[in-house]
C-alpha atoms as a PDB file:
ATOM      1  CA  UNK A   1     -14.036  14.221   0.294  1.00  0.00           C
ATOM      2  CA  UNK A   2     -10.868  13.524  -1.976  1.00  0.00           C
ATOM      3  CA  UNK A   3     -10.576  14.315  -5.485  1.00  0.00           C
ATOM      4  CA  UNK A   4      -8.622  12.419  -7.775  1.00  0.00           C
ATOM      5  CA  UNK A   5      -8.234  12.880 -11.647  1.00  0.00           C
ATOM      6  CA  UNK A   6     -11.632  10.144 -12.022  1.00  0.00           C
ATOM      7  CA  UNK A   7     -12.681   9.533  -8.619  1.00  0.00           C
ATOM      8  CA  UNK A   8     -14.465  11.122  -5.492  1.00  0.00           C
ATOM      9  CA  UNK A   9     -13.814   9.407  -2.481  1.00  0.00           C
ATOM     10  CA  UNK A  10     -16.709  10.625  -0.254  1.00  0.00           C
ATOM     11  CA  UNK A  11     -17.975   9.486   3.095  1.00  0.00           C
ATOM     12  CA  UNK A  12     -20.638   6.308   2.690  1.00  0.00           C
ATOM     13  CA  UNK A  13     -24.069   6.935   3.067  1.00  0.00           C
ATOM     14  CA  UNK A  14     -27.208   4.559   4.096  1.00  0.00           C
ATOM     15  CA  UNK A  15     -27.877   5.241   0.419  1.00  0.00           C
ATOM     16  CA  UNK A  16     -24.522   3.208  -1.435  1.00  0.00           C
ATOM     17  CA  UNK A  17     -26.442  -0.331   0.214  1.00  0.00           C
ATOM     18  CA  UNK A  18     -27.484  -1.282  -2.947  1.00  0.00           C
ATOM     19  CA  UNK A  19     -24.200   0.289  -5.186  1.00  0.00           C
ATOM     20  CA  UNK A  20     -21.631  -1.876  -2.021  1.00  0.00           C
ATOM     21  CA  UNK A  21     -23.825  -5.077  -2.208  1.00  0.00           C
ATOM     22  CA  UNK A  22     -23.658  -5.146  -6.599  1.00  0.00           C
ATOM     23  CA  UNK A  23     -19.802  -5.986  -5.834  1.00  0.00           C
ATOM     24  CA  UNK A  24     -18.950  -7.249  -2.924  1.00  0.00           C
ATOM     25  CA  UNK A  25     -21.707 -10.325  -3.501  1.00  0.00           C
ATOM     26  CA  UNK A  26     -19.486 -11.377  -6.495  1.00  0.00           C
ATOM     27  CA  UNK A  27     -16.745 -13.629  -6.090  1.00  0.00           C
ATOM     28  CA  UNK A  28     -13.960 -11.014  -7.497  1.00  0.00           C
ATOM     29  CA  UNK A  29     -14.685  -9.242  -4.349  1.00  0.00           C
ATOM     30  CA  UNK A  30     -14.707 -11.996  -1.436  1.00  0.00           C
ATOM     31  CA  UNK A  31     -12.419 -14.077  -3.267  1.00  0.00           C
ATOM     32  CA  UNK A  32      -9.487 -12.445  -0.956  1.00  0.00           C
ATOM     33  CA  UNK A  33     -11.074 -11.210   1.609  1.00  0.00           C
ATOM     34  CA  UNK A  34     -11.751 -13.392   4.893  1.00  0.00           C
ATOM     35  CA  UNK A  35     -15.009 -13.074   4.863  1.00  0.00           C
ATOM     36  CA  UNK A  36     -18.247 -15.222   3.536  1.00  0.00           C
ATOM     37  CA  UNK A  37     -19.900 -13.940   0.639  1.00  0.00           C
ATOM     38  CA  UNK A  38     -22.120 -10.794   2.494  1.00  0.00           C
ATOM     39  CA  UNK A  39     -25.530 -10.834   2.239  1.00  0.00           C
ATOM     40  CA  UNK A  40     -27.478  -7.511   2.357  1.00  0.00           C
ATOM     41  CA  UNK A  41     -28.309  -7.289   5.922  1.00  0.00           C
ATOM     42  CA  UNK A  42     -24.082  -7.357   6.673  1.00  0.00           C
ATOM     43  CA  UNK A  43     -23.670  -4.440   4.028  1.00  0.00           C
ATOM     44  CA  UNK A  44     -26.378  -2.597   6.179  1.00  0.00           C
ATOM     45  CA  UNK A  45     -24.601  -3.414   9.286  1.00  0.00           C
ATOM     46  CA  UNK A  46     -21.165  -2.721   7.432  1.00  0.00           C
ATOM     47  CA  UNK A  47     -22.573   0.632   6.428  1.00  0.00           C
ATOM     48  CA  UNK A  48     -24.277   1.607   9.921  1.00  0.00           C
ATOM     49  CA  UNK A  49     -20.723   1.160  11.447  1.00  0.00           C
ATOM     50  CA  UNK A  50     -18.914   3.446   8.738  1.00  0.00           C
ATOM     51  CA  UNK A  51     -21.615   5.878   9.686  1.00  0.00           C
ATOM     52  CA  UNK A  52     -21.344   5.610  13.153  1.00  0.00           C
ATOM     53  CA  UNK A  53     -16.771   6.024  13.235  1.00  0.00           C
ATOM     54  CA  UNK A  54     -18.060   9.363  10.793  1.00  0.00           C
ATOM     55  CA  UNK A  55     -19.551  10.756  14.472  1.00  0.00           C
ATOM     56  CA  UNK A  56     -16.705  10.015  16.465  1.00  0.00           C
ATOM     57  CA  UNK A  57     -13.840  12.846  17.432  1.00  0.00           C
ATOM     58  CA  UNK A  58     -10.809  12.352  16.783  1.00  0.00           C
ATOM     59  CA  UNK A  59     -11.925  10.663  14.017  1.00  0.00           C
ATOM     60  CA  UNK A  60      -9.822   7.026  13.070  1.00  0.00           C
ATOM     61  CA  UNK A  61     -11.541   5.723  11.146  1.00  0.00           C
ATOM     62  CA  UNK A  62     -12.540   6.826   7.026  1.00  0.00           C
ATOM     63  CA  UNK A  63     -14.423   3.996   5.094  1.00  0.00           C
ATOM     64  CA  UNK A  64     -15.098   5.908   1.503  1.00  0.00           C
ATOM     65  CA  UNK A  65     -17.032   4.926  -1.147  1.00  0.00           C
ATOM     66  CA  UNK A  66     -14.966   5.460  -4.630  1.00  0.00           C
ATOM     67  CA  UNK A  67     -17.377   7.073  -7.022  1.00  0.00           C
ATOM     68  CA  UNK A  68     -16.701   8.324 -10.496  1.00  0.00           C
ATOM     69  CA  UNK A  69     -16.698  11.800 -10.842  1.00  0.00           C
ATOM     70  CA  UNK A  70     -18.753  11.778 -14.157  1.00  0.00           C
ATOM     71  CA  UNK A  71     -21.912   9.580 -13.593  1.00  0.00           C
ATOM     72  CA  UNK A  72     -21.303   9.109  -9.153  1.00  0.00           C
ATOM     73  CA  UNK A  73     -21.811   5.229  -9.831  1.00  0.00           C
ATOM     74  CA  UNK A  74     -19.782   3.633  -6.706  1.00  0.00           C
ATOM     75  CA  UNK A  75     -16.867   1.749  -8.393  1.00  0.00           C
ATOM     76  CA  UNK A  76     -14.958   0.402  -5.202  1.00  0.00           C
ATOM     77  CA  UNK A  77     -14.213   1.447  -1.822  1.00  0.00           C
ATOM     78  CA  UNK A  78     -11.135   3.271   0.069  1.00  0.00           C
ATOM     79  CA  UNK A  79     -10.190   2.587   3.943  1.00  0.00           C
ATOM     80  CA  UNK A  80      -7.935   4.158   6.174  1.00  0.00           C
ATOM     81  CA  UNK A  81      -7.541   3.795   9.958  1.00  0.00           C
ATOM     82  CA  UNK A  82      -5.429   4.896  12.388  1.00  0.00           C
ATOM     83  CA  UNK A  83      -3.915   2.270  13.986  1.00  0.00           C
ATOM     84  CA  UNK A  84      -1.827   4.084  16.683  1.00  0.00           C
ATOM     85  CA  UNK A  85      -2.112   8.001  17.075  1.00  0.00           C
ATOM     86  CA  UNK A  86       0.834   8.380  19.170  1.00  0.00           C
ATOM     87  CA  UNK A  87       3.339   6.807  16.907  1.00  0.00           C
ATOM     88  CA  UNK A  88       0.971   7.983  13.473  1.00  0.00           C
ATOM     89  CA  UNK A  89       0.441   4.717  11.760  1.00  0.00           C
ATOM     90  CA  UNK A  90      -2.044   4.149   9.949  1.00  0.00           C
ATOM     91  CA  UNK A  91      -3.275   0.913   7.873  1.00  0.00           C
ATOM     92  CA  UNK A  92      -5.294   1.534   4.493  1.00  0.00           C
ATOM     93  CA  UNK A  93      -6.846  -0.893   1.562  1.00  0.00           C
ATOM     94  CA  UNK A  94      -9.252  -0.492  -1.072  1.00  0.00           C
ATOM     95  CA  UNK A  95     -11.485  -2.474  -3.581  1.00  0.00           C
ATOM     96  CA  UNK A  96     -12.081  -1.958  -6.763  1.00  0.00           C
ATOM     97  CA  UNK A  97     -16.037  -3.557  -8.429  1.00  0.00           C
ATOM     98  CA  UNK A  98     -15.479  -6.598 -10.527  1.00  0.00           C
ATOM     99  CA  UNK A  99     -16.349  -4.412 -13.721  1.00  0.00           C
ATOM    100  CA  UNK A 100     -14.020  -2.067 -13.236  1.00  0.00           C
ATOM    101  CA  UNK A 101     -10.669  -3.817 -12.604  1.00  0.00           C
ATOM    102  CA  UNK A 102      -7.821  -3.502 -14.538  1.00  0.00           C
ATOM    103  CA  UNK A 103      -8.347   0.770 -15.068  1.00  0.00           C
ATOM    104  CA  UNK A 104      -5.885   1.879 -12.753  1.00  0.00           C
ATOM    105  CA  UNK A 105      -8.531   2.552 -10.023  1.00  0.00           C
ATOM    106  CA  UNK A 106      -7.273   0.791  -7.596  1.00  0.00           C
ATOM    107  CA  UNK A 107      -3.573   2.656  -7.539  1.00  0.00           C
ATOM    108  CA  UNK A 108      -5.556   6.004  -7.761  1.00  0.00           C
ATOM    109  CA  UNK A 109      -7.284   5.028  -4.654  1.00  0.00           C
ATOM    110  CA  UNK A 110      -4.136   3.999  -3.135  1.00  0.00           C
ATOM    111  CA  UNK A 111      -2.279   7.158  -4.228  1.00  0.00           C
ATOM    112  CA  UNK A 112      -5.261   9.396  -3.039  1.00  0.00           C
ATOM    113  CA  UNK A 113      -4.792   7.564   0.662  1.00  0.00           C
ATOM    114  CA  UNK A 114      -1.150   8.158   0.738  1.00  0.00           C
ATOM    115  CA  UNK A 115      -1.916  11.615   0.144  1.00  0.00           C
ATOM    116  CA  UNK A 116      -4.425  12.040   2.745  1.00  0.00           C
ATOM    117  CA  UNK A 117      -2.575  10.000   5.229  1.00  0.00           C
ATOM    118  CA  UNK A 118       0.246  11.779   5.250  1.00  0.00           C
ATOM    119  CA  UNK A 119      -0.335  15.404   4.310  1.00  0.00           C
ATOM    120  CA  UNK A 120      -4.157  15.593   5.578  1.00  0.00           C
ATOM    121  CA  UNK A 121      -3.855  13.143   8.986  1.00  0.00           C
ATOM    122  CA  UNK A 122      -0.093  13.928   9.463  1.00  0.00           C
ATOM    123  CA  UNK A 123       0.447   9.797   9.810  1.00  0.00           C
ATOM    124  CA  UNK A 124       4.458   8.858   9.783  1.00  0.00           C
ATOM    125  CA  UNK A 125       3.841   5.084   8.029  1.00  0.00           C
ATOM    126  CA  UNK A 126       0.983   3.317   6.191  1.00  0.00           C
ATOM    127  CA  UNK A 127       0.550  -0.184   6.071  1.00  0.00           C
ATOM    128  CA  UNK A 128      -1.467  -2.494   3.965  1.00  0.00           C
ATOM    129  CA  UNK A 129      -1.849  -6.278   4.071  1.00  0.00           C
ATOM    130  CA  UNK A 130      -3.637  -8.755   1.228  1.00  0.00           C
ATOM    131  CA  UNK A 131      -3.640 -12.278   0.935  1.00  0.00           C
ATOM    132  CA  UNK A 132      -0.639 -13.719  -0.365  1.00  0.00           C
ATOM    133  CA  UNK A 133      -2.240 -14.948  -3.584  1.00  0.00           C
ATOM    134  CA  UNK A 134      -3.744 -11.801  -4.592  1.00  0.00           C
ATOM    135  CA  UNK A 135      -1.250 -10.511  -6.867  1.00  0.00           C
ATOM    136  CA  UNK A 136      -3.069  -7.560  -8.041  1.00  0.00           C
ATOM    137  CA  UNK A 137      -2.913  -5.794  -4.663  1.00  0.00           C
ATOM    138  CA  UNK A 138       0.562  -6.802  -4.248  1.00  0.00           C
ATOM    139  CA  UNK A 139       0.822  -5.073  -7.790  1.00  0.00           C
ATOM    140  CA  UNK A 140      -0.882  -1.940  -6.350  1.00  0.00           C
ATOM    141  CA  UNK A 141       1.060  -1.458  -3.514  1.00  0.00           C
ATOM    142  CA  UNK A 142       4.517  -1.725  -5.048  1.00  0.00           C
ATOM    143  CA  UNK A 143       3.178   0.827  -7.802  1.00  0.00           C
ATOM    144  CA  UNK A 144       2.043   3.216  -5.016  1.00  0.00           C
ATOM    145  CA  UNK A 145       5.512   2.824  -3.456  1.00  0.00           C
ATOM    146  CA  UNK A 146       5.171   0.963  -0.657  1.00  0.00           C
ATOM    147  CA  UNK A 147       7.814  -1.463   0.369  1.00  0.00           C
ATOM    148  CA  UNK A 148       7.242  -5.482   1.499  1.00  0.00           C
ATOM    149  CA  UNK A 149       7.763  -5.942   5.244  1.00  0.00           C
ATOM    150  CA  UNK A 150       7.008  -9.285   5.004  1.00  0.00           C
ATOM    151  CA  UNK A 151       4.918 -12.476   5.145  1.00  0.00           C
ATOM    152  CA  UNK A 152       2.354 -13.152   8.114  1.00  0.00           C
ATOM    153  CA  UNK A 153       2.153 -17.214   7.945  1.00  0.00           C
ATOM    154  CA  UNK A 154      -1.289 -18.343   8.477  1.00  0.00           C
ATOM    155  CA  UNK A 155      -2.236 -15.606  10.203  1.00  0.00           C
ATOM    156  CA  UNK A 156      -5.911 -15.457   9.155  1.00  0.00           C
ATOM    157  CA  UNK A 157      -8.775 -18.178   9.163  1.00  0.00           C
ATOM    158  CA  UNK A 158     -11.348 -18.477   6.464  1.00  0.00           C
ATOM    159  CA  UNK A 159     -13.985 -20.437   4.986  1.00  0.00           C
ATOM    160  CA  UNK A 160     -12.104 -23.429   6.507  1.00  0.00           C
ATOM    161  CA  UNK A 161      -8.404 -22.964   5.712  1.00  0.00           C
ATOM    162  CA  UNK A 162      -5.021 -21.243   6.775  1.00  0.00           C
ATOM    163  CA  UNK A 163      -4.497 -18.108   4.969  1.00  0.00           C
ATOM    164  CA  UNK A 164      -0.919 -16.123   4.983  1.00  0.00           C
ATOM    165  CA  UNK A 165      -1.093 -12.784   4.250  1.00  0.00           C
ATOM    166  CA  UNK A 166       1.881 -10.336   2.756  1.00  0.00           C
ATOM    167  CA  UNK A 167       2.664  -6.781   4.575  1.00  0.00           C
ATOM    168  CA  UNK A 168       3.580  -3.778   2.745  1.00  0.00           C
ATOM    169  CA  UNK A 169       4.525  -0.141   3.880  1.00  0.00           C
ATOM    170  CA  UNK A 170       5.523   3.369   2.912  1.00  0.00           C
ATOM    171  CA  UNK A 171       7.144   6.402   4.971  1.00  0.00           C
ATOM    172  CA  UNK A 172       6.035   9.422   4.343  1.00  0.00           C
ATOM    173  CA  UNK A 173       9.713  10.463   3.791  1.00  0.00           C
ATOM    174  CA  UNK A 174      10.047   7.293   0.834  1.00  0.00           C
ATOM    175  CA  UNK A 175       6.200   9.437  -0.033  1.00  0.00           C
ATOM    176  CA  UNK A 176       7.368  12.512  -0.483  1.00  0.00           C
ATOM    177  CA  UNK A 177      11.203  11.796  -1.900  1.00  0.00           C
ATOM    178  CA  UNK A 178       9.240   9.525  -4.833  1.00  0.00           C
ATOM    179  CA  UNK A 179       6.299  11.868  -5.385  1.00  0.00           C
ATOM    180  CA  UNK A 180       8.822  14.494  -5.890  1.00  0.00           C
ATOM    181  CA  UNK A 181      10.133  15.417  -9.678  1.00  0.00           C
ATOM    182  CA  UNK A 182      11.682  12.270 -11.294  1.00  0.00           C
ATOM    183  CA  UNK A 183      10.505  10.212  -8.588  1.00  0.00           C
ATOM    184  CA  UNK A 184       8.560   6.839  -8.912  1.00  0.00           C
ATOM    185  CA  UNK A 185       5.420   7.761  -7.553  1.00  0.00           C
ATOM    186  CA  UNK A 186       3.664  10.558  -8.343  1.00  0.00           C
ATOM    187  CA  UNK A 187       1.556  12.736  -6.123  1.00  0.00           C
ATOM    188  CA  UNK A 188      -1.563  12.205  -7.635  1.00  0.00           C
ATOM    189  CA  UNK A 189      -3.077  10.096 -10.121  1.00  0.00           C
ATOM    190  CA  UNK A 190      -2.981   6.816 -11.789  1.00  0.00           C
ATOM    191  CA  UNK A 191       0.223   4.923 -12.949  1.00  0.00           C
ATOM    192  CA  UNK A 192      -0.282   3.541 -15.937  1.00  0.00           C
END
């Protein structure tokens, strides 16, 4: 579990079905995401595969629901694999529900898997990728300070077109130097 100054980010349970499918059905969700809008029995299967990386050792794998810490309502989701062990990279992304975009969730997510990455897993770089027209996760990552590595031309298929997508990392020496006093990012919590 991670603890943020709003947020738990928790293992998923069987339970969250219903909480995941309320936002990922809606287009806000998809809309980025190569993927066709899920229908319940894929968030089940989604689900059953989060639970069964949970079993495996060494984990790689940490799909979290992001729940608030007041009321436990799932308001997004946090992901971080390890992509390579023996040179510690790891690749991360997160979602934030429709309803509660535009909060500074999803850079408190972000920050909290920087965090975990790199002080909890011991990972050397983080990557994230997004679609190259979703600005607001380009926003995200450049607030969490993660540099852009650059564009992957129509790398990705869906729903009948050629999607590029835009690559973004952080060191955890860029990490710590910003997170430190004066520094752009801070170690934990939202940017305003």
């Amino acid at each position: 579990m991670i603890e943020t100054r709003r947020l738990l980010l928790r293992d998923v349970l069987r339970a969250d079905a219903e909480g995941f499918h309320a936002y990922r059905r809606r287009e806000a969700y998809w809309r980025h995401v190569p993927m066709e809008p899920p229908t319940r029995k894929q968030i089940d299967e989604f689900l059953e595969q989060c639970l069964r990386e949970q079993e495996e050792s060494p984990r790689s794998s940490y799909c979290l629901a992001a729940t608030l810490k007041d009321t436990n309502e799932i308001v997004g989701e946090a992901l971080l694999r390890i992509r390579s062990a023996r040179h510690c990279q790891g690749e991360m992304g997160w979602a934030v529900a429709e309803l509660h975009q535009g909060k500074g969730f999803a850079t408190e997510i972000g920050l909290a898997l920087l965090r975990f990455g790199f002080g909890e897993i011991g990972l050397h770089r983080i990557f994230a990728r997004t679609r190259c027209e979703n600005f607001a996760s380009r926003r995200v990552m450049a607030k969490i300070g993660m540099r852009e590595e650059g564009i992957l031309r129509e790398n990705v298929r869906a729903r009948g077109e050629w999607w590029s997508s835009v690559q973004c990392s952080i060191l955890v020496h860029e990490y710590g130097a910003a997170s430190a006093p004066g520094g752009a990012v801070p170690a934990d919590g939202p940017i305003s």
